[in-house]
N, C-alpha and C. Protein backbone atom coordinates (compact mmCIF):
# COMPACT_ATOMS: atom_id res chain seq x y z
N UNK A 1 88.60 96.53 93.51
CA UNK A 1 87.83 96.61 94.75
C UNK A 1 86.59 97.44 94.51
N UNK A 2 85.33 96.92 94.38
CA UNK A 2 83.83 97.36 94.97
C UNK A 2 83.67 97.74 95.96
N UNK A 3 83.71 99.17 97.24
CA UNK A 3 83.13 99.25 98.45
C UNK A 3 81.94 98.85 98.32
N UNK A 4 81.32 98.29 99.26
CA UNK A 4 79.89 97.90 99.39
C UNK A 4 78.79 99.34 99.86
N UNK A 5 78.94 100.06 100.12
CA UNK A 5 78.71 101.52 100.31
C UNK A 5 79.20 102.81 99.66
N UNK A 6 78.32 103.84 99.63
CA UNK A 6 79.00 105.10 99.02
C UNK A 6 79.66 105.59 100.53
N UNK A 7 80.50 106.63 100.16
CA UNK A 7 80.94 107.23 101.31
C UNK A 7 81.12 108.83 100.96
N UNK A 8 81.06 109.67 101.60
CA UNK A 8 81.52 111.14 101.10
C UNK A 8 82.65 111.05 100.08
N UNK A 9 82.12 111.78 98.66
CA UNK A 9 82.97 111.86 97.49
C UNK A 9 83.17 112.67 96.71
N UNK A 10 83.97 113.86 97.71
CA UNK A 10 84.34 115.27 97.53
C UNK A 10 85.82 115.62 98.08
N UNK A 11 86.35 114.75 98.97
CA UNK A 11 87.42 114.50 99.49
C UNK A 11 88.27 113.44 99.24
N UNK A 12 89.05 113.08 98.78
CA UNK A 12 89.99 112.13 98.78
C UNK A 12 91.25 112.42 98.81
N UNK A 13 92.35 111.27 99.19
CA UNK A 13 93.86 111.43 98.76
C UNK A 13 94.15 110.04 97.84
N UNK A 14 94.88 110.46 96.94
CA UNK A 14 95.96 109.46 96.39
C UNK A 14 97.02 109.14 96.22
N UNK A 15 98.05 108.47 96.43
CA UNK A 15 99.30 108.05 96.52
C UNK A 15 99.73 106.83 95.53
N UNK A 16 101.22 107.15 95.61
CA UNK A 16 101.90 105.85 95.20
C UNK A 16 103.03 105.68 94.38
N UNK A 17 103.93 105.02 94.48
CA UNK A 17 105.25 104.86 93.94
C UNK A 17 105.36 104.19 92.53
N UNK A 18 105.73 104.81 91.45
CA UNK A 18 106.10 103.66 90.19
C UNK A 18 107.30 103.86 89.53
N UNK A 19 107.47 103.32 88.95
CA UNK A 19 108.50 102.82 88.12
C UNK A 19 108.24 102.70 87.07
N UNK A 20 108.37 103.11 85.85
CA UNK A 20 108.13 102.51 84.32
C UNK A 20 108.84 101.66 83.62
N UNK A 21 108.22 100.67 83.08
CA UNK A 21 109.36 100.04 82.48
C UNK A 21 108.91 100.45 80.58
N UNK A 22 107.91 100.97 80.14
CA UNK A 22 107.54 101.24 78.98
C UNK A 22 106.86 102.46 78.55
N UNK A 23 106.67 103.40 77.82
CA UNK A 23 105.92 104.58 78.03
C UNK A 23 105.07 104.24 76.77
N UNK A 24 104.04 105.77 77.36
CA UNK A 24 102.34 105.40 76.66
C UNK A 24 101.32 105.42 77.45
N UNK A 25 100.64 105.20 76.97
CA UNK A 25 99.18 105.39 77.85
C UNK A 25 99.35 104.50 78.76
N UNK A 26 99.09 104.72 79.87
CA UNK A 26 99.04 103.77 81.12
C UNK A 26 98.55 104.09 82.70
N UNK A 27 97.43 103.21 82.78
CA UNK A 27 96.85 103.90 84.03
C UNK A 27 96.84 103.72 85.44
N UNK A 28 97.05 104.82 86.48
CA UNK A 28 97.79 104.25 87.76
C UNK A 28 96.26 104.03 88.32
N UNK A 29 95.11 104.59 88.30
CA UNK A 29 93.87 104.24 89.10
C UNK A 29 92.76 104.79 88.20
N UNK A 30 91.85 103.78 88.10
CA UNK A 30 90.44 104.02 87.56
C UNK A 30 89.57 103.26 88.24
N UNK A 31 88.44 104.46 88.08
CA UNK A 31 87.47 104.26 88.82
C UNK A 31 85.73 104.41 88.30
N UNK A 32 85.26 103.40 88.59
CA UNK A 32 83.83 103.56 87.79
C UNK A 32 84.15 102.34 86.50
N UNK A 33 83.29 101.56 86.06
CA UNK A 33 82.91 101.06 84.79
C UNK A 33 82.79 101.14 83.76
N UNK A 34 81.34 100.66 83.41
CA UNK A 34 80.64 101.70 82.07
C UNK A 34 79.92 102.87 82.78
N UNK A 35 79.68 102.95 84.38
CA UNK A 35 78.94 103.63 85.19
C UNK A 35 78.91 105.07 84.30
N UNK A 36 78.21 105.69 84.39
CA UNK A 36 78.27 107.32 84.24
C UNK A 36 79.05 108.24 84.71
N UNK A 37 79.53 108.29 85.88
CA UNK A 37 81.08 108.96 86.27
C UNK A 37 81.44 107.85 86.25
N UNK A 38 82.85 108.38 85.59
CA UNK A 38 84.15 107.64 86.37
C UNK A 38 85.08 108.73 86.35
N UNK A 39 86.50 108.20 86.82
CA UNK A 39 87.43 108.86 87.19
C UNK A 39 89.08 107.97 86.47
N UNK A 40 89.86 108.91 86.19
CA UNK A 40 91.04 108.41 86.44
C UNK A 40 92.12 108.99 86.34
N UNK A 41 93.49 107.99 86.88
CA UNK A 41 94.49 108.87 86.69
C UNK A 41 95.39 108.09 85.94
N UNK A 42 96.48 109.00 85.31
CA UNK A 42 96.97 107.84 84.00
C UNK A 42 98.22 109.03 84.11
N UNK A 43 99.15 108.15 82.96
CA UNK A 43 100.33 108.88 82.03
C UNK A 43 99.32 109.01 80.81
N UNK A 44 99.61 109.95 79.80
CA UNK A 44 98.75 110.09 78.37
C UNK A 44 99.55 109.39 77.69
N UNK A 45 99.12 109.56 76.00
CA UNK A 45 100.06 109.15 75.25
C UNK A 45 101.41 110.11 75.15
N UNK A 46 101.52 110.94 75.80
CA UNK A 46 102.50 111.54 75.53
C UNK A 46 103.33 111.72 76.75
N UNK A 47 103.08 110.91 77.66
CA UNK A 47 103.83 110.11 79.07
C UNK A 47 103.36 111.69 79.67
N UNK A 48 102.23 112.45 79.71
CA UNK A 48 102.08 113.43 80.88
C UNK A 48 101.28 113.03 81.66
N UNK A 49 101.17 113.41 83.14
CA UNK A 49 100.34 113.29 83.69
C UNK A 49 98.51 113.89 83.81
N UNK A 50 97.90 112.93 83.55
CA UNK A 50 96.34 112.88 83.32
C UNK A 50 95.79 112.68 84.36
N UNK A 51 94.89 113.67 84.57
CA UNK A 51 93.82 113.21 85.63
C UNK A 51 92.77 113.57 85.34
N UNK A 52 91.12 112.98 85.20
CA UNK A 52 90.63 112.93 84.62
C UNK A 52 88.71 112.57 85.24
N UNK A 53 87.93 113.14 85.56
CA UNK A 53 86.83 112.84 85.51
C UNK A 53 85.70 112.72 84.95
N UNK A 54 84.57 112.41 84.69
CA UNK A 54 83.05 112.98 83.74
C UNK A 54 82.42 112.15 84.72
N UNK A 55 80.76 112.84 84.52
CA UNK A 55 79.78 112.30 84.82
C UNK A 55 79.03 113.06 85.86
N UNK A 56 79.75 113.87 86.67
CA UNK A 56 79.98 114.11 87.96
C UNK A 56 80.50 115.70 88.13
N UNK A 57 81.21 115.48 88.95
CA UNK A 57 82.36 116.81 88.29
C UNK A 57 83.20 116.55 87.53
N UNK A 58 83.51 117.43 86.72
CA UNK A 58 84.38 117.87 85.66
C UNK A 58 85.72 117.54 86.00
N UNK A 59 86.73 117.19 86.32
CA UNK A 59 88.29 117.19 86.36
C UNK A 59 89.18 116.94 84.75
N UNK A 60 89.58 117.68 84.69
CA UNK A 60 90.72 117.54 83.21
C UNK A 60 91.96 118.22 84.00
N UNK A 61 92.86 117.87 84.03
CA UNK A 61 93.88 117.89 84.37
C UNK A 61 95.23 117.48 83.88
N UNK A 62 95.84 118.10 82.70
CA UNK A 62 97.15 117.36 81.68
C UNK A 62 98.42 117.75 82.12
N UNK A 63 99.55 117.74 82.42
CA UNK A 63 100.58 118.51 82.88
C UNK A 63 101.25 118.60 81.72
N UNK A 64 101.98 119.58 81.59
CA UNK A 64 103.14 119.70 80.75
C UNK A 64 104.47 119.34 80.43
N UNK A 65 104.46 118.55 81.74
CA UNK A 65 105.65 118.07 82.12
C UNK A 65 105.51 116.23 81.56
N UNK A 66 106.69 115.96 81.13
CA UNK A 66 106.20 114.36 80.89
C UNK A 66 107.02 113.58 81.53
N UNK A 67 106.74 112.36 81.88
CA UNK A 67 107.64 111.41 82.71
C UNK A 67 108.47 110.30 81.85
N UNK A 68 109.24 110.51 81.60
CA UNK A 68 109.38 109.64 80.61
C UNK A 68 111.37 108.94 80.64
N UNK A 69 111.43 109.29 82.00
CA UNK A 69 112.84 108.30 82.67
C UNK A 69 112.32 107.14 83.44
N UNK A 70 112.31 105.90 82.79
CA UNK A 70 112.07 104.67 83.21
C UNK A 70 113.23 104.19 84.02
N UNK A 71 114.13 105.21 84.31
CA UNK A 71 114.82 104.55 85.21
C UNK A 71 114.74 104.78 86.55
N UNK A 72 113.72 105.89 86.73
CA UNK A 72 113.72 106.19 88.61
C UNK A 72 112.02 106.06 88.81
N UNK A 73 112.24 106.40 90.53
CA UNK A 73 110.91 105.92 90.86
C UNK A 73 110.37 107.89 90.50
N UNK A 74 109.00 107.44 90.40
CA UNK A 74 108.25 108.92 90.64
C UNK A 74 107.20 108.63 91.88
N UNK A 75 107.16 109.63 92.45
CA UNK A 75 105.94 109.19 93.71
C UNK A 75 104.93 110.44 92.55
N UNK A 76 103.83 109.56 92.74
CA UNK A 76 102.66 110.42 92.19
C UNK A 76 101.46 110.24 93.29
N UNK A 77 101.42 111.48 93.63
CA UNK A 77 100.16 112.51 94.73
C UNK A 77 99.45 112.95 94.22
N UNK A 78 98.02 112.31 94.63
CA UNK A 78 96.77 113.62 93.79
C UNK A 78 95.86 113.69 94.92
N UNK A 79 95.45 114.78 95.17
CA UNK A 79 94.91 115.28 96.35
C UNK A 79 93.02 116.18 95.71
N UNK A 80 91.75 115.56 95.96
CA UNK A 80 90.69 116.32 95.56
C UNK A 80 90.27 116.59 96.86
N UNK A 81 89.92 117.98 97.14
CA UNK A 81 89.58 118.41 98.35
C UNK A 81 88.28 119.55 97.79
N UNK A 82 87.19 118.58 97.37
CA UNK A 82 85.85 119.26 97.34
C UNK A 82 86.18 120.06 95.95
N UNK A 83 86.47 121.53 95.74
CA UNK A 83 86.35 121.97 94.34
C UNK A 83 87.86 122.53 94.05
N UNK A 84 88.83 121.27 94.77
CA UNK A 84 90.50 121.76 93.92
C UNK A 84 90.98 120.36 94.48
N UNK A 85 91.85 120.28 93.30
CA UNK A 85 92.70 119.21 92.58
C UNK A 85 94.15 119.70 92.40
N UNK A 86 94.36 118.80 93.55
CA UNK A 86 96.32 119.15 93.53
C UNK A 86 97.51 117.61 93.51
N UNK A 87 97.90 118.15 92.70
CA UNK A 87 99.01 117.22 92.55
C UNK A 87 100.73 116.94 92.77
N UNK A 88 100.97 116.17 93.16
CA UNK A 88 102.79 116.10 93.17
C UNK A 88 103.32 115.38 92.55
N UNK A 89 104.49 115.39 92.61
CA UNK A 89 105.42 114.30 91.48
C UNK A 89 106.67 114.49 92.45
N UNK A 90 106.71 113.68 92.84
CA UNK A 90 108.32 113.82 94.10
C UNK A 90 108.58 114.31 94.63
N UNK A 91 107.17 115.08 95.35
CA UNK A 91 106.94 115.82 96.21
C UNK A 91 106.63 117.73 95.92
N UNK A 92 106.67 117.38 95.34
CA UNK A 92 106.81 118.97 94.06
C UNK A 92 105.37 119.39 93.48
N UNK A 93 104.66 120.18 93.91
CA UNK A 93 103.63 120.52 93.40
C UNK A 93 103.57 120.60 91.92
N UNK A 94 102.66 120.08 91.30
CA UNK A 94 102.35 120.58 89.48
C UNK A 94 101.62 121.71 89.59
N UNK A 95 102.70 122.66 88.68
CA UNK A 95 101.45 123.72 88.89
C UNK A 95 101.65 124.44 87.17
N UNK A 96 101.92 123.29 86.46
CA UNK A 96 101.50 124.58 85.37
C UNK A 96 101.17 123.03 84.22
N UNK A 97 99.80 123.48 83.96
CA UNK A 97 99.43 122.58 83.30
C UNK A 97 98.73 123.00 81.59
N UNK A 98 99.01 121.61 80.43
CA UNK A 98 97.88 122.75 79.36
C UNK A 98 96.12 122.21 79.15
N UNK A 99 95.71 121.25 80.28
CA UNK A 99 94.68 121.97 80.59
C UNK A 99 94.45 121.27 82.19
N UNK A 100 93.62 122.66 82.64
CA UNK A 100 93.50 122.90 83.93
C UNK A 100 92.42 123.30 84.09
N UNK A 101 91.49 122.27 84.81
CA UNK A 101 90.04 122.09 85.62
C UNK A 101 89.95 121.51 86.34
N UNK A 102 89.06 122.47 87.33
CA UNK A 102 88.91 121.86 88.68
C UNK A 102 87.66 121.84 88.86
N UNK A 103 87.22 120.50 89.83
CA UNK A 103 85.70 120.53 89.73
C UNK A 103 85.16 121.39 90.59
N UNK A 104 83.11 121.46 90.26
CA UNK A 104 82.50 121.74 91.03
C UNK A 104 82.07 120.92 92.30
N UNK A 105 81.54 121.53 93.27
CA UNK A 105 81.47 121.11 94.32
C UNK A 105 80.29 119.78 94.29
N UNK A 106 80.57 118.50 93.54
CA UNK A 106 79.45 117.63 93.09
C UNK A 106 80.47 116.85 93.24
N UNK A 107 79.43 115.44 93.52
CA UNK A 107 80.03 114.10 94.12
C UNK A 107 80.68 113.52 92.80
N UNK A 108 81.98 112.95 93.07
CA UNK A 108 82.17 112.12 92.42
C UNK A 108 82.17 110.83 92.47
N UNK A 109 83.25 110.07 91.54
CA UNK A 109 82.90 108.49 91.44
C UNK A 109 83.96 107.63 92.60
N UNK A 110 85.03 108.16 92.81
CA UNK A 110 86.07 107.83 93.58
C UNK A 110 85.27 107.56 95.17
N UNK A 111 85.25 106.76 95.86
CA UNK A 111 84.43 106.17 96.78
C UNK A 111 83.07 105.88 97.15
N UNK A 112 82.74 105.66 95.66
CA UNK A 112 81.45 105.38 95.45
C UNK A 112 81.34 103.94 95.47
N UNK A 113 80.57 103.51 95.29
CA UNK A 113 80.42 101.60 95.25
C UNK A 113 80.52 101.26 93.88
N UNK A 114 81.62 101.76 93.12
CA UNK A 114 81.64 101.06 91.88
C UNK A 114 82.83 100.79 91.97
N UNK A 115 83.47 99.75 91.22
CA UNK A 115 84.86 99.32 91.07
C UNK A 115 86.21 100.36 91.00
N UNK A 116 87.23 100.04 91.66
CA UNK A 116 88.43 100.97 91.87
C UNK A 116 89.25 100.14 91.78
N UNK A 117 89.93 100.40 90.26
CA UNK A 117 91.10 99.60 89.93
C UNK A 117 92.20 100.02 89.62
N UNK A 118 93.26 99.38 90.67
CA UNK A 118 94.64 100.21 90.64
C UNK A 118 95.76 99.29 89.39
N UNK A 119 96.68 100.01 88.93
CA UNK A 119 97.37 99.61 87.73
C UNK A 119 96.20 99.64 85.80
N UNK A 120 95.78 100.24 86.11
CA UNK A 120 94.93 100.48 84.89
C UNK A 120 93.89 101.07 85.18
N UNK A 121 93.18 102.00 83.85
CA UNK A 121 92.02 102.64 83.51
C UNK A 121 90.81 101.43 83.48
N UNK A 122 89.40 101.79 84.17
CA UNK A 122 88.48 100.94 84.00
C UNK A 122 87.16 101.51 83.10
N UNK A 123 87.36 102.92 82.64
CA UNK A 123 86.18 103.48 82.35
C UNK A 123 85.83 102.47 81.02
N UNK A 124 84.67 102.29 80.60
CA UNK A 124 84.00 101.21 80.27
C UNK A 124 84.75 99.66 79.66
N UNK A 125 86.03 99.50 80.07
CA UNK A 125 86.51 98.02 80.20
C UNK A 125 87.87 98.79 80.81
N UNK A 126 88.17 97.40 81.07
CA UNK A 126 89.89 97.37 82.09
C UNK A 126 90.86 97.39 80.52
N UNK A 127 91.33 98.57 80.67
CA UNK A 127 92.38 98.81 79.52
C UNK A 127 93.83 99.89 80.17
N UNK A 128 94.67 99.93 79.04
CA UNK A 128 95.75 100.84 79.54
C UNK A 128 96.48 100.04 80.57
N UNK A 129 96.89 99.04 80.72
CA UNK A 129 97.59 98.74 82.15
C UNK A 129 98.51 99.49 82.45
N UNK A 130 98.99 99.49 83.51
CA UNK A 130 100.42 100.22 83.93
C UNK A 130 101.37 99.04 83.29
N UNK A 131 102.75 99.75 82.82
CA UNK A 131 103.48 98.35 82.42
C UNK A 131 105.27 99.14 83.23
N UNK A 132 105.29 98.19 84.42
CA UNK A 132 106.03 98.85 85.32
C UNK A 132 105.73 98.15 86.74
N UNK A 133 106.43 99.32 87.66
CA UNK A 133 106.51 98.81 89.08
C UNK A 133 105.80 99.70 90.03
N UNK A 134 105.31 98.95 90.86
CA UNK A 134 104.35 100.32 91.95
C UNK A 134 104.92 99.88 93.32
N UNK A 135 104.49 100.79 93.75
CA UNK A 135 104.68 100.38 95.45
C UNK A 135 104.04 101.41 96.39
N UNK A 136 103.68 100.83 97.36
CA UNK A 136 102.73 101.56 98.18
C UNK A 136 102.12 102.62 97.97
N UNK A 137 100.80 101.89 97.32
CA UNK A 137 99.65 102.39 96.99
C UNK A 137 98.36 102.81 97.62
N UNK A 138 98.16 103.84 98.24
CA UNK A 138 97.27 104.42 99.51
C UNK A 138 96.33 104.53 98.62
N UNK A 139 94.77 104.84 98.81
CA UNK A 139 93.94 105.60 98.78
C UNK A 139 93.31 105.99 99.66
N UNK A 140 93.08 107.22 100.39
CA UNK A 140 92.70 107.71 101.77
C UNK A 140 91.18 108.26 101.10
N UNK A 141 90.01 107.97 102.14
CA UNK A 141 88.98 108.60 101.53
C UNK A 141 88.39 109.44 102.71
N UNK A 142 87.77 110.62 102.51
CA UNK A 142 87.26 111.67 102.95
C UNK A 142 88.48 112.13 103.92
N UNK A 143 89.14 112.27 103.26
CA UNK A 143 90.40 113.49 104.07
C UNK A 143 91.34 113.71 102.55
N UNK A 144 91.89 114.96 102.91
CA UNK A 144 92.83 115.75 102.37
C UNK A 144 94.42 115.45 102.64
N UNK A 145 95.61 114.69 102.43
CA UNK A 145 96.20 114.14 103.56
C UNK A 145 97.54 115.01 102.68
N UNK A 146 98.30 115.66 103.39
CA UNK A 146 99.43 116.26 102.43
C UNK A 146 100.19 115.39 102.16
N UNK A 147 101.05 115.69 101.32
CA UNK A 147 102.23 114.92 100.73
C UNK A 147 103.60 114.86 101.46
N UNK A 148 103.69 115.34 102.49
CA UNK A 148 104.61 115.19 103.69
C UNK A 148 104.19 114.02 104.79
N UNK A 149 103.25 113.67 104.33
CA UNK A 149 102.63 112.46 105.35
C UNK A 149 103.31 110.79 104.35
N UNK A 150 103.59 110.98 102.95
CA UNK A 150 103.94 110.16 102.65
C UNK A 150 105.52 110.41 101.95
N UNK A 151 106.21 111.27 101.96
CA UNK A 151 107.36 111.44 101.76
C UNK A 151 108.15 112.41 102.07
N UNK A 152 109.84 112.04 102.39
CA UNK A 152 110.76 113.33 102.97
C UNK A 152 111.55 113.34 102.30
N UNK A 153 112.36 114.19 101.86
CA UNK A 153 113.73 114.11 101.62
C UNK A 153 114.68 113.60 101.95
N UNK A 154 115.37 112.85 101.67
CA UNK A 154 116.91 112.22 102.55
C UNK A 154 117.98 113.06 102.63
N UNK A 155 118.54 113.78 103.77
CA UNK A 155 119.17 114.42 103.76
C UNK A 155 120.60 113.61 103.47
N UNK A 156 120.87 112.68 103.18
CA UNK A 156 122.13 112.32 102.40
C UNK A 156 122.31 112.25 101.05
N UNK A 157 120.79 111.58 100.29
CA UNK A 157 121.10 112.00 98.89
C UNK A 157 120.21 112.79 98.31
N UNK A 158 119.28 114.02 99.50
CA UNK A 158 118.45 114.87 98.92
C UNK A 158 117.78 114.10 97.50
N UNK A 159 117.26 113.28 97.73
CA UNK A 159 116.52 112.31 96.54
C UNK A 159 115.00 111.73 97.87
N UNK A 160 113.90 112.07 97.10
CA UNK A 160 112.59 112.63 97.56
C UNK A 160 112.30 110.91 97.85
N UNK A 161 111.87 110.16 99.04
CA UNK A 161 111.89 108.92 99.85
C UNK A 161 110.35 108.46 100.58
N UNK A 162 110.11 107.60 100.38
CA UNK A 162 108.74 106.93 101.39
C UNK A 162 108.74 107.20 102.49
N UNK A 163 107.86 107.52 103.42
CA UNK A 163 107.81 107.34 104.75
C UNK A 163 106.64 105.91 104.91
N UNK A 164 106.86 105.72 106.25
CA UNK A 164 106.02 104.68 106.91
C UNK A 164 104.34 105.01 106.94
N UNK A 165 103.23 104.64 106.14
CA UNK A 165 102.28 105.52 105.98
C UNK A 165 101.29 104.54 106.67
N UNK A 166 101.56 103.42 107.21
CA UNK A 166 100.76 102.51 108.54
C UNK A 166 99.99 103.26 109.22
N UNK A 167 100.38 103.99 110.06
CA UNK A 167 99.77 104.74 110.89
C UNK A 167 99.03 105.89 110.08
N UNK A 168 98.88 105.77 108.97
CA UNK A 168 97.49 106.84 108.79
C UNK A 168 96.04 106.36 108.69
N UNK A 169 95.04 107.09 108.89
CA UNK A 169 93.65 106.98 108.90
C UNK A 169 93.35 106.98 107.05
N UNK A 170 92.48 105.65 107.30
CA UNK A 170 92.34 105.49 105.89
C UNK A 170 91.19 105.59 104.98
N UNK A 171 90.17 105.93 106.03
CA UNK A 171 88.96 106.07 105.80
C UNK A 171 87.84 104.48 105.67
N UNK A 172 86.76 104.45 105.44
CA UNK A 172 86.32 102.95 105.29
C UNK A 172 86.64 102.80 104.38
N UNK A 173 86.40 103.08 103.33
CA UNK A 173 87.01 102.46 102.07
C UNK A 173 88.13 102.61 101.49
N UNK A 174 88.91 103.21 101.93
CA UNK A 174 90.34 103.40 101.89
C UNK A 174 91.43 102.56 101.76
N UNK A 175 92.55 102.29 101.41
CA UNK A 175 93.48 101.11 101.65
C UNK A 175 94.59 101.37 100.81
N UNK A 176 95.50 100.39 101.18
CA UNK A 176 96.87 100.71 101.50
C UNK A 176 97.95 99.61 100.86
N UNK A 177 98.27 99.12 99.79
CA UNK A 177 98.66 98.32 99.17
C UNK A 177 100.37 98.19 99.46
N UNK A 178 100.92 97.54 99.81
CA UNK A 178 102.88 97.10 100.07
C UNK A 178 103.00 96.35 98.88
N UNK A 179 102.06 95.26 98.83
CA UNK A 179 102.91 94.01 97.30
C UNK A 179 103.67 93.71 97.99
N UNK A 180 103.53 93.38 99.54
CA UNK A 180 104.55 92.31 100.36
C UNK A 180 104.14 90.99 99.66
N UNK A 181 103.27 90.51 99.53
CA UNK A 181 102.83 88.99 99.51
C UNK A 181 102.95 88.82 98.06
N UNK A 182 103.55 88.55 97.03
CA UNK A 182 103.50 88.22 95.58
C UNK A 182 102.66 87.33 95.07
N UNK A 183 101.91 86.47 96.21
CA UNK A 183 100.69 85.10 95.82
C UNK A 183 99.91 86.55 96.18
N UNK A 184 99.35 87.81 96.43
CA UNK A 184 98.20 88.29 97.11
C UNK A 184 98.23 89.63 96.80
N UNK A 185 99.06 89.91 96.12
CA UNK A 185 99.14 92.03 95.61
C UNK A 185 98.07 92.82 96.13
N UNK A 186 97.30 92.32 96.41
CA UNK A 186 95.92 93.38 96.10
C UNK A 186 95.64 93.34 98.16
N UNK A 187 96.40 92.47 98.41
CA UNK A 187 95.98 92.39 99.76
C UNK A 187 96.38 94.18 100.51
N UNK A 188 94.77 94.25 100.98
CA UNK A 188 94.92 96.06 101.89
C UNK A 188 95.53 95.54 103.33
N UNK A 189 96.64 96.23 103.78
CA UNK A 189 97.02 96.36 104.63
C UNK A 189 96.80 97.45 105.73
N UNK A 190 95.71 98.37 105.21
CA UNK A 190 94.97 100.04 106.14
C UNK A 190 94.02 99.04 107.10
N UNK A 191 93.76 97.61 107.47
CA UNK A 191 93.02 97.14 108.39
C UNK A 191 91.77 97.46 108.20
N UNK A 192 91.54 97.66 107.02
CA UNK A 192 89.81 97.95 106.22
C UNK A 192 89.58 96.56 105.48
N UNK A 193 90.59 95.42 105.57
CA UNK A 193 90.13 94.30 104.42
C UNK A 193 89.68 94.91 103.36
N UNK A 194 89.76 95.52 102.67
CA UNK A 194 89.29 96.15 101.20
C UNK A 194 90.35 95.97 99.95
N UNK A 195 90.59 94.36 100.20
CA UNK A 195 91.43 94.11 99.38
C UNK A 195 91.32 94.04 97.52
C-alpha cells in the first residue's frame, strides 16, 4: 500500500499476530523503497527482534531475546511516539536490548507516501518474506495506541489473547488487516480502503 499523501510521521502504532513456520531473517513490515528513509521491522538472522530505520531518524533496535518457538503465536507491538520506541511481545514490554536507539524528533518514512509492505522488508527490493502465519495486522497512524487496546490475558489459560480492535481509530492511512477473504488478504478492513 502507497498512501497518496504524507501524514504526520512521528507517531505511529504497530500490531500483529504471527506464527512461524521457519526461522531467519524475515520481515513483518517495511517501509520505503529504494527511497532514502525507510523503515522496518523484522526477526534478524538470529530470530531477534529488529527494528530498524535510516534516512530520517535513526531507530536500531535488536532485542536479546530471540523467537524462535514456531509453535505459538507471538503478538508483536511496536509503538514510535515522536523520540521513543517501545515494544511488546505478548504483551510484555522489551526492555533490554544489545542495541538500543531511539530516534530524534525528525519525520520518518512510516506514513509517508511511499510503499508499506506487510509480510516482508522493502528497503531497496521486496526481500526477506515472512515464512509463517499473521493475523490481524493494524497499523494506526498519528496516535500512540497501548498494547491493552489489542490484547488481554485469558483468565482461564493466563495465555496473552486478541481483542476486537474494529472499533479503533486508525488514522487516514492506517489499516487493519483479518485475512478473512483468502481471494483478497490485503483487503483493509479500518474503513480507510487502504488496501
Amino acid at each position: 500500500f502507497t498512501p497518496g499523501s504524507a501524514g504526520t510521521r512521528k507517531i505511529w502504532t504497530f500490531s500483529t499476530w504471527v506464527k512461524r513456520s521457519s526461522l531467519g531473517r524475515q520481515g513483518l513490515l517495511g517501509v520505503g523503497g529504494s527511497d532514502t528513509v525507510f523503515m522496518y521491522i523484522q526477526f534478524d538472522t538470529s530470530d531477534r527482534l529488529d527494528i530498524h530505520e535510516e534516512g530520517g531518524p535513526t531507530i536500531s533496535k535488536v532485542s536479546t531475546r530471540t523467537f524462535k518457538d514456531v509453535s505459538q503465536w507471538y503478538h508483536i507491538h511496536v509503538i514510535r511516539n515522536d523520540t521513543t520506541v517501545t515494544a511488546f511481545v505478548n504483551g510484555v514490554e522489551v526492555t533490554v536490548w544489545t542495541t538500543d536507539t531511539d530516534p530524534a524528533s525528525t519525520d520518518g518514512a512510516v506514513n509517508n507516501n511511499v510503499i508499506h509492505i506487510i509480510g516482508a522488508n522493502s528497503h531497496a527490493a521486496v526481500s526477506q518474506y515472512f515464512d509463517g502465519y499473521m493475523a490481524q495486522t493494524v497499523l494506526v497512524v498519528e496516535s500512540a495506541v497501548a498494547v491493552s487496546s489489542f490484547g488481554e490475558v485469558d483468565s482461564t489459560t493466563n495465555r496473552w489473547i486478541p481483542k476486537d480492535v474494529s472499533g479503533l481509530t486508525f488514522g487516514g492511512n492506517g489499516f487493519f488487516l483479518d485475512y478473512a477473504d483468502k481471494n483478497d488478504l490485503g483487503d483493509d478492513e479500518s474503513g480507510n480502503g487502504n488496501d
